[in-house]
Every structure is written in structure tokens, then in C-alpha cells.
C-alpha atoms as a PDB file:
ATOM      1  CA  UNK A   1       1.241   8.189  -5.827  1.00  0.00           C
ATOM      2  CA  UNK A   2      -1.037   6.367  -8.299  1.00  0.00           C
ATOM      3  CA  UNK A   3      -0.882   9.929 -10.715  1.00  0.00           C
ATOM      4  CA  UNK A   4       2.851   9.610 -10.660  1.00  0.00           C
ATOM      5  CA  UNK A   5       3.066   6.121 -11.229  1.00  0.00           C
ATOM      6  CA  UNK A   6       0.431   6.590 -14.432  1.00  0.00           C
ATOM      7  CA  UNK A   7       2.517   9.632 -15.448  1.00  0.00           C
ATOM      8  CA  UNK A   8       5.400   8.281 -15.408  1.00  0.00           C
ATOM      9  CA  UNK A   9       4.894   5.475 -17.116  1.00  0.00           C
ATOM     10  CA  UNK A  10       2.436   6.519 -19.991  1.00  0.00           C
ATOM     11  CA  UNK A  11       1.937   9.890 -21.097  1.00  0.00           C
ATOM     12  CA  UNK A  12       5.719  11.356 -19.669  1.00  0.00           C
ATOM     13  CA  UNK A  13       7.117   8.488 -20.328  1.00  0.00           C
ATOM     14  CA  UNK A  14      10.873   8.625 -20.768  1.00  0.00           C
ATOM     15  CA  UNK A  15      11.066   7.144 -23.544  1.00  0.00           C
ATOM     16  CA  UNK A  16       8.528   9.390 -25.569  1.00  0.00           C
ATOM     17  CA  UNK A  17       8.998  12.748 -23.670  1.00  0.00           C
ATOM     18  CA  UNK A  18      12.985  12.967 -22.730  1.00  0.00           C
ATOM     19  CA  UNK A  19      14.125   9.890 -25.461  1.00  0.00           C
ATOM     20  CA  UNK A  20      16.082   7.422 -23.072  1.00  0.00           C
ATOM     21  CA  UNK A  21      16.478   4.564 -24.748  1.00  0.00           C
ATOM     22  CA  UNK A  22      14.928   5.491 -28.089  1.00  0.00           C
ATOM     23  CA  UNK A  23      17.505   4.967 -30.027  1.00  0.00           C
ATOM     24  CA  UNK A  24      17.658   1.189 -28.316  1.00  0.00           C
ATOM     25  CA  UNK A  25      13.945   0.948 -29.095  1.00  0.00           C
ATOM     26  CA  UNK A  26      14.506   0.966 -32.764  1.00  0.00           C
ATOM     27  CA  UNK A  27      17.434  -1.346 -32.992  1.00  0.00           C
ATOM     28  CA  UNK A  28      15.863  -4.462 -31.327  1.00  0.00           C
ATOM     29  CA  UNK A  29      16.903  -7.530 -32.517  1.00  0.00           C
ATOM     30  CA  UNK A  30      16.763  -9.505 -29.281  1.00  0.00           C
ATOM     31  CA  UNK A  31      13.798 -12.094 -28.148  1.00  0.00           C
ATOM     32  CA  UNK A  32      11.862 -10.505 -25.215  1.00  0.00           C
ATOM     33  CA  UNK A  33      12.919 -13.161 -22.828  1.00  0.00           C
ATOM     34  CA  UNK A  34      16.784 -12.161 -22.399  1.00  0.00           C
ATOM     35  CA  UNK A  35      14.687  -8.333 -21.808  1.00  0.00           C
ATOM     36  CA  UNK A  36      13.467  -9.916 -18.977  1.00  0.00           C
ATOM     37  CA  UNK A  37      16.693 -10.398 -17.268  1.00  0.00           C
ATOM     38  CA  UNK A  38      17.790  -7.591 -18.249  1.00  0.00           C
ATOM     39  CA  UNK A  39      14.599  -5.817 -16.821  1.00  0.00           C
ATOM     40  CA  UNK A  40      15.198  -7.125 -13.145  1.00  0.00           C
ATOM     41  CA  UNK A  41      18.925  -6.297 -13.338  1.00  0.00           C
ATOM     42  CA  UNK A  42      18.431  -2.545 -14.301  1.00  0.00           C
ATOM     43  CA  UNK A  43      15.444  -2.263 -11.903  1.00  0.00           C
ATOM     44  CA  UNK A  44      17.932  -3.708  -8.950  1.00  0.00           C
ATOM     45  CA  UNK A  45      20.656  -1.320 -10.039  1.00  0.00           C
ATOM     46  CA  UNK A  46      18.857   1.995 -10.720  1.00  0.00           C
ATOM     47  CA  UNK A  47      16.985   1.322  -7.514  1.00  0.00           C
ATOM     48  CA  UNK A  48      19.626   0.743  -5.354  1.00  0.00           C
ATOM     49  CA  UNK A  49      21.614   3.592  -6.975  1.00  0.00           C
ATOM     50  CA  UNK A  50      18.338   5.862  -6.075  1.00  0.00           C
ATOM     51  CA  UNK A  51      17.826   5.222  -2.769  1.00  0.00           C
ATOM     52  CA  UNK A  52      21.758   5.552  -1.627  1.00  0.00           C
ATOM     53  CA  UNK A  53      21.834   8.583  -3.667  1.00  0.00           C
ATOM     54  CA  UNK A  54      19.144  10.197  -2.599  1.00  0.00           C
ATOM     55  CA  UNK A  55      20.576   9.611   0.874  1.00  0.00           C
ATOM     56  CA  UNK A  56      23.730  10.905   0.570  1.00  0.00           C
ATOM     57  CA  UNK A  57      22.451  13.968  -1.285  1.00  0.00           C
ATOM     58  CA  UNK A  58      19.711  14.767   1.942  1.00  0.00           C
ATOM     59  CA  UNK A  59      22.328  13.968   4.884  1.00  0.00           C
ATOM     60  CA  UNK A  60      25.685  14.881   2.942  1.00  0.00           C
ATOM     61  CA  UNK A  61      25.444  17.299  -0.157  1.00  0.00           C
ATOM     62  CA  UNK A  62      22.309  19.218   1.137  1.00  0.00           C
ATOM     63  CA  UNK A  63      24.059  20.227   4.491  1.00  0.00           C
ATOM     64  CA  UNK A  64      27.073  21.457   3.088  1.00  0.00           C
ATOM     65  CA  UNK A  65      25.459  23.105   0.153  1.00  0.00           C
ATOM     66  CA  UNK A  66      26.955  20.937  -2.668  1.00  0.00           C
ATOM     67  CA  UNK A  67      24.137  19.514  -3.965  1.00  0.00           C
ATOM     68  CA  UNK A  68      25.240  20.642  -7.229  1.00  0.00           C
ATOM     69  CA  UNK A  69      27.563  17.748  -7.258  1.00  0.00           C
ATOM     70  CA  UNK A  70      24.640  15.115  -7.339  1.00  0.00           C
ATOM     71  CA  UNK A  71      25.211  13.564 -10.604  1.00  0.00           C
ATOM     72  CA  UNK A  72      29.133  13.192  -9.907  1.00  0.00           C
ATOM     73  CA  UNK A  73      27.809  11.355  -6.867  1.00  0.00           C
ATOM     74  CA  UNK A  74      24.939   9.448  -8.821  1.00  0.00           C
ATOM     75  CA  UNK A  75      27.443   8.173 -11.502  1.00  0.00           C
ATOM     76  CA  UNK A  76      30.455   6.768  -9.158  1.00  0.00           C
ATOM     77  CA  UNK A  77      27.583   4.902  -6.850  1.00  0.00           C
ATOM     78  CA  UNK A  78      26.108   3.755 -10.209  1.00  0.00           C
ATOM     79  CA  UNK A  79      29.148   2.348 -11.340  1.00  0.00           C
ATOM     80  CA  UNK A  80      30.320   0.899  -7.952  1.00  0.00           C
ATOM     81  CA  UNK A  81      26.791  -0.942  -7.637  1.00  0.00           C
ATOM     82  CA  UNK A  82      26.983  -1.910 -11.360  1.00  0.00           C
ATOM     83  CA  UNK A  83      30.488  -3.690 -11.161  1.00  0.00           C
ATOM     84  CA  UNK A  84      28.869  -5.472  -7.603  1.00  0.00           C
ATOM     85  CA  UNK A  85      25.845  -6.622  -9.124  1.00  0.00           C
ATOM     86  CA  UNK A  86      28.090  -7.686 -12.659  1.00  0.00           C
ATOM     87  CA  UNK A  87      30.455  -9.752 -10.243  1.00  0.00           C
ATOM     88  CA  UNK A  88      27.834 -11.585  -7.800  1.00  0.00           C
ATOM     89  CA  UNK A  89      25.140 -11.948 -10.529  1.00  0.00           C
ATOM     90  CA  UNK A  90      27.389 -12.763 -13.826  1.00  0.00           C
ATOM     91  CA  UNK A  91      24.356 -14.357 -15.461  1.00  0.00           C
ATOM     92  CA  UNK A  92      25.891 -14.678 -19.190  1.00  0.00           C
ATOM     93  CA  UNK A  93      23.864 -11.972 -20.495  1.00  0.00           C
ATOM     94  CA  UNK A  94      25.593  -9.797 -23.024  1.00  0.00           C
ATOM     95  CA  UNK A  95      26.156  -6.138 -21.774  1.00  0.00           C
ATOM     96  CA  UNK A  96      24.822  -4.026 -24.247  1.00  0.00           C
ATOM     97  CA  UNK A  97      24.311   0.072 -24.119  1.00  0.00           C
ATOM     98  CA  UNK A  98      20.184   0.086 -23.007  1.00  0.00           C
ATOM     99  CA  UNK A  99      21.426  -1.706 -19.764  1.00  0.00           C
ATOM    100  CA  UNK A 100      23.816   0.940 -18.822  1.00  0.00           C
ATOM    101  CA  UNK A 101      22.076   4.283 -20.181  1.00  0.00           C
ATOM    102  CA  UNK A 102      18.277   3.459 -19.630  1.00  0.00           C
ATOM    103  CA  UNK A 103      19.037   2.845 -15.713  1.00  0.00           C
ATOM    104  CA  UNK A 104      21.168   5.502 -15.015  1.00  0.00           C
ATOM    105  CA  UNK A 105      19.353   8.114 -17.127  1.00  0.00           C
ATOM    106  CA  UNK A 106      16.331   7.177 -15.394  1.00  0.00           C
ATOM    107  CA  UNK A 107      18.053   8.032 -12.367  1.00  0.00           C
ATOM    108  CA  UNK A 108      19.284  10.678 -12.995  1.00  0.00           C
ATOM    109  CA  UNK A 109      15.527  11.638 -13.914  1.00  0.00           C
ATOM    110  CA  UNK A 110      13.968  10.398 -11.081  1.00  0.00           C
ATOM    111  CA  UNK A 111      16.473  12.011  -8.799  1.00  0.00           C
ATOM    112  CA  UNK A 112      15.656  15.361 -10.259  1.00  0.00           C
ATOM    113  CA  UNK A 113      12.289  15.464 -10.533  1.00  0.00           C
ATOM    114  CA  UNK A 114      11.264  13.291  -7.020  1.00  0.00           C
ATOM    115  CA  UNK A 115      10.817  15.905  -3.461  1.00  0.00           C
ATOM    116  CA  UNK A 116      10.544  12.639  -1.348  1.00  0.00           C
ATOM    117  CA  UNK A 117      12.267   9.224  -1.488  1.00  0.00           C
ATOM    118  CA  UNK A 118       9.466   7.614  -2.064  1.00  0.00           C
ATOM    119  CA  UNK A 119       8.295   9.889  -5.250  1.00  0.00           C
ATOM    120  CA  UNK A 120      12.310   9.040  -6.481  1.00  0.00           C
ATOM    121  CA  UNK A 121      11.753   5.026  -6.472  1.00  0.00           C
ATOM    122  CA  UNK A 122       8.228   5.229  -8.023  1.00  0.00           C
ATOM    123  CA  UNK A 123       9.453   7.771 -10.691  1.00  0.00           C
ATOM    124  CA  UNK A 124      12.908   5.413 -11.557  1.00  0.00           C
ATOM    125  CA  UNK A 125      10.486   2.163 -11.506  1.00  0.00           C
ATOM    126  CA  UNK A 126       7.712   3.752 -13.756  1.00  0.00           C
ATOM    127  CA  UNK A 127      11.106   4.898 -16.043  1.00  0.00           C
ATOM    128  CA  UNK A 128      12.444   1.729 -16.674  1.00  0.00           C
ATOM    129  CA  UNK A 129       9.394  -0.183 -16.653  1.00  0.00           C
ATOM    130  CA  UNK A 130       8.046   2.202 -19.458  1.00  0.00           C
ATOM    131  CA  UNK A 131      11.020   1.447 -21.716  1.00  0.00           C
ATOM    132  CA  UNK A 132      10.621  -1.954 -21.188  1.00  0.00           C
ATOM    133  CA  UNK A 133       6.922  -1.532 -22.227  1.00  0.00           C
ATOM    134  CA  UNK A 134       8.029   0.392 -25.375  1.00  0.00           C
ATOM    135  CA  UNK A 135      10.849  -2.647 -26.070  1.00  0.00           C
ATOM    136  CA  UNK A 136       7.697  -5.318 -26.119  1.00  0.00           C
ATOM    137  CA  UNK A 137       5.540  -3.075 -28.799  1.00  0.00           C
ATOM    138  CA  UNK A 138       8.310  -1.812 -30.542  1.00  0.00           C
ATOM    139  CA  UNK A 139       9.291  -5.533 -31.028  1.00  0.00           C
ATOM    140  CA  UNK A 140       5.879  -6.456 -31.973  1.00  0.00           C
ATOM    141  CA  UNK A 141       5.328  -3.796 -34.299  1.00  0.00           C
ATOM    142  CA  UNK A 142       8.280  -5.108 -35.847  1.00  0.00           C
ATOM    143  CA  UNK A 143       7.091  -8.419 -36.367  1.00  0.00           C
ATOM    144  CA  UNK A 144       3.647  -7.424 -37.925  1.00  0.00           C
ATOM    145  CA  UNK A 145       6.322  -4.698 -40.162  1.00  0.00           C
ATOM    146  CA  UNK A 146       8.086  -7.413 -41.209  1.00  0.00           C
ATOM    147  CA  UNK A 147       5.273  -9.726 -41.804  1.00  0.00           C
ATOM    148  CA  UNK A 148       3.360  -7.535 -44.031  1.00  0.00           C
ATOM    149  CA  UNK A 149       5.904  -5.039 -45.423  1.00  0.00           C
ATOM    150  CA  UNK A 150       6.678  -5.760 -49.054  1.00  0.00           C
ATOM    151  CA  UNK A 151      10.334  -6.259 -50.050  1.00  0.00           C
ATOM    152  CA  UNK A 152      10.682  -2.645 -52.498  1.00  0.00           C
ATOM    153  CA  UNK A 153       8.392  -0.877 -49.756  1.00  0.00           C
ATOM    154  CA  UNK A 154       9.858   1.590 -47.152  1.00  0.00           C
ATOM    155  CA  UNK A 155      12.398   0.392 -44.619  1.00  0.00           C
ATOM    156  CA  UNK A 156      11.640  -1.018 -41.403  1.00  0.00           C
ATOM    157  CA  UNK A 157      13.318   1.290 -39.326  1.00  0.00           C
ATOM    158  CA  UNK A 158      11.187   4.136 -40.574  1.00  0.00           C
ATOM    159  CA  UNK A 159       8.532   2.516 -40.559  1.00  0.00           C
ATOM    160  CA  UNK A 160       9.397   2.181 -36.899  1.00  0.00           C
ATOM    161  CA  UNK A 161      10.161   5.771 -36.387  1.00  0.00           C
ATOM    162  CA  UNK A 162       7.080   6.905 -37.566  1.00  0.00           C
ATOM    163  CA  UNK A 163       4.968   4.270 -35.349  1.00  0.00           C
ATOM    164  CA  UNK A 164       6.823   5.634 -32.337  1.00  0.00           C
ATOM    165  CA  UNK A 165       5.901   9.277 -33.884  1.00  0.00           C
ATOM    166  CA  UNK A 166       2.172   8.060 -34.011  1.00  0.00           C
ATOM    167  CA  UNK A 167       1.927   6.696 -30.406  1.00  0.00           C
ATOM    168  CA  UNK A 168       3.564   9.734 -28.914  1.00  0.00           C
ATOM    169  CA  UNK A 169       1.228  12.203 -30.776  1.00  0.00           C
ATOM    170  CA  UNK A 170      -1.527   9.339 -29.595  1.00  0.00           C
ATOM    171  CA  UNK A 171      -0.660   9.940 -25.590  1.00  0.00           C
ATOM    172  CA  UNK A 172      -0.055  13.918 -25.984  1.00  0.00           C
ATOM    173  CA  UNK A 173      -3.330  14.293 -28.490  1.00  0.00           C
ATOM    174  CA  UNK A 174      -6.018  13.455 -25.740  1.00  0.00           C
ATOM    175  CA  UNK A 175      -4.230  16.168 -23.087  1.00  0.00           C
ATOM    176  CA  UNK A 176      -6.123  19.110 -23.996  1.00  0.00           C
ATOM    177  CA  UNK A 177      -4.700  21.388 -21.156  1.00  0.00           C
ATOM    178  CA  UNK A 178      -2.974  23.275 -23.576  1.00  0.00           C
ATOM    179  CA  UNK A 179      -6.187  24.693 -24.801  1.00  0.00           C
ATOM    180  CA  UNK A 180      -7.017  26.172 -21.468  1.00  0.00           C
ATOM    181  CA  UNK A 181      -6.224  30.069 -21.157  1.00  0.00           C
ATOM    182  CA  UNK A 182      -4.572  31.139 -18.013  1.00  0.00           C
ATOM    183  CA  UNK A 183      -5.868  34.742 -17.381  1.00  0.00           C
END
């Protein structure tokens, strides 16, 4: 459990590795505390969406051997638990795209990738919880960017992009398994 939770939230990050939320990453304009909100509300959602999921697929798709049909299922209970959580918990917060596709990418990931229900909430909570890692030092990368970047220099975004390049080839440079020969 403790591999998978380091896994997932570091080195196969989904973020660095399959690029949910990227995109998100680089536009960040926000302060961190409305990310804080928004962290709770996608953990609720993506969580809740994980665990019914993952129990319909076991006790309904599995047995009638239409588990194919798993992300048609994943995305109607996403939705149905998304508009339920928007009406009882209408906090003000402005819906924005990270707080729909971050969630239900990572559970889409989690669902695919976890054997037990257990492995499928660690893997979605490591998911999100990475991004929202990656949203605080993206953010403060940006402020030490825009701090010290001159005004003719490159733009920030770049700048950005290549950080993000840097870190990932930072995590993936210390796994030397690749160098190991399989005879």
C-alpha cells in the first residue's frame, strides 16, 4: 500500500506520466487557497464516483460480461454525483475545467489500473493529491519566474514548460531499471 501510495503520487504521477491536468498546471492564475476547496470537492467526488463504480462494475458489469462498458458507467455516476455535490455544497467557487477533468480522469485511471477497492481509492487519492502538489510548485515557480525574469527575457509560460520538463526528467533520471538486461 505505502509503494502505491509513493508511486502514485511522485514518480507516476498523473500529472507527469499520463498529463491530467497539465495543461491546468501552466495556466494558474488563482491563489492556492480557493485550490483548497477545490481540492476537498474533487477528492469527495472522484472518491465517491470510485467506490460506486467499482461496485457496480464487480456485482453488475463483471457478471454479465460487460465490463467493457465501465467508463459509460464511470461518466453518468460522475456526473450524477457532480450535479449532487454542486446543489448541496454550492460554495461560490467558480467551476473551472481542472475540477471536472482532473477528478474524473483520475478515475478513470485509478479504476483501470486498481485489482482491489482498496488499491482504486489509494490510486484516485494519490492522483488528485499529486496534481494538487504540482498546482502549489507550479504556482511558486511562477512567482520566483516572475520575480526574477527580466521584461525582454523568455516568456513565462515556457519558462514553465521547461521547469515541468526538468522535474519530470528529475523523478524518471534516478530509476535506473531501465539499465537492467532481462536475459
Amino acid at each position: 500500500m505505502l509503494s502505491t501510495i509513493w508511486i502514485y503520487l511522485f514518480p507516476a504521477s498523473a500529472v507527469l506520466v499520463y498529463g491530467i491536468g497539465a495543461q491546468r498546471l501552466l495556466g494558474i492564475n488563482d491563489n492556492l487557497s480557493q485550490n483548497v476547496v477545490s481540492l476537498f470537492k474533487s477528492l469527495f467526488v472522484s472518491l465517491s464516483t470510485c467506490a460506486l463504480s467499482f461496485l457496480c462494475i464487480k456485482y453488475f458489469l463483471i457478471p454479465v460480461d460487460l465490463a467493457e462498458f465501465f467508463p459509460f458507467l464511470t461518466v453518468i455516476l460522475f456526473i450524477l454525483i457532480s450535479f449532487i455535490v454542486e446543489i448541496f455544497v454550492s460554495i461560490g467557487v467558480k467551476e473551472n475545467s481542472s475540477e471536472v477533468a482532473v477528478p474524473f480522469l483520475s478515475v478513470l485511471l485509478s479504476l483501470s489500473e486498481g485489482i482491489y477497492i482498496s488499491d482504486v481509492l489509494t490510486i484516485c487519492t494519490c492522483s488528485i493529491l499529486g496534481f494538487y502538489f504540482f498546482t502549489c510548485l507550479i504556482f511558486c515557480l511562477r512567482v520566483r519566474i516572475d520575480v526574477h525574469m527580466p521584461d525582454a527575457g523568455l516568456k513565462t509560460y515556457s519558462v514553465l514548460l521547461l521547469s515541468l520538463a526538468v522535474i519530470f526528467i528529475a523523478v524518471y533520471g534516478c530509476n535506473a531499471s531501465w539499465l537492467k538486461l532481462n536475459f
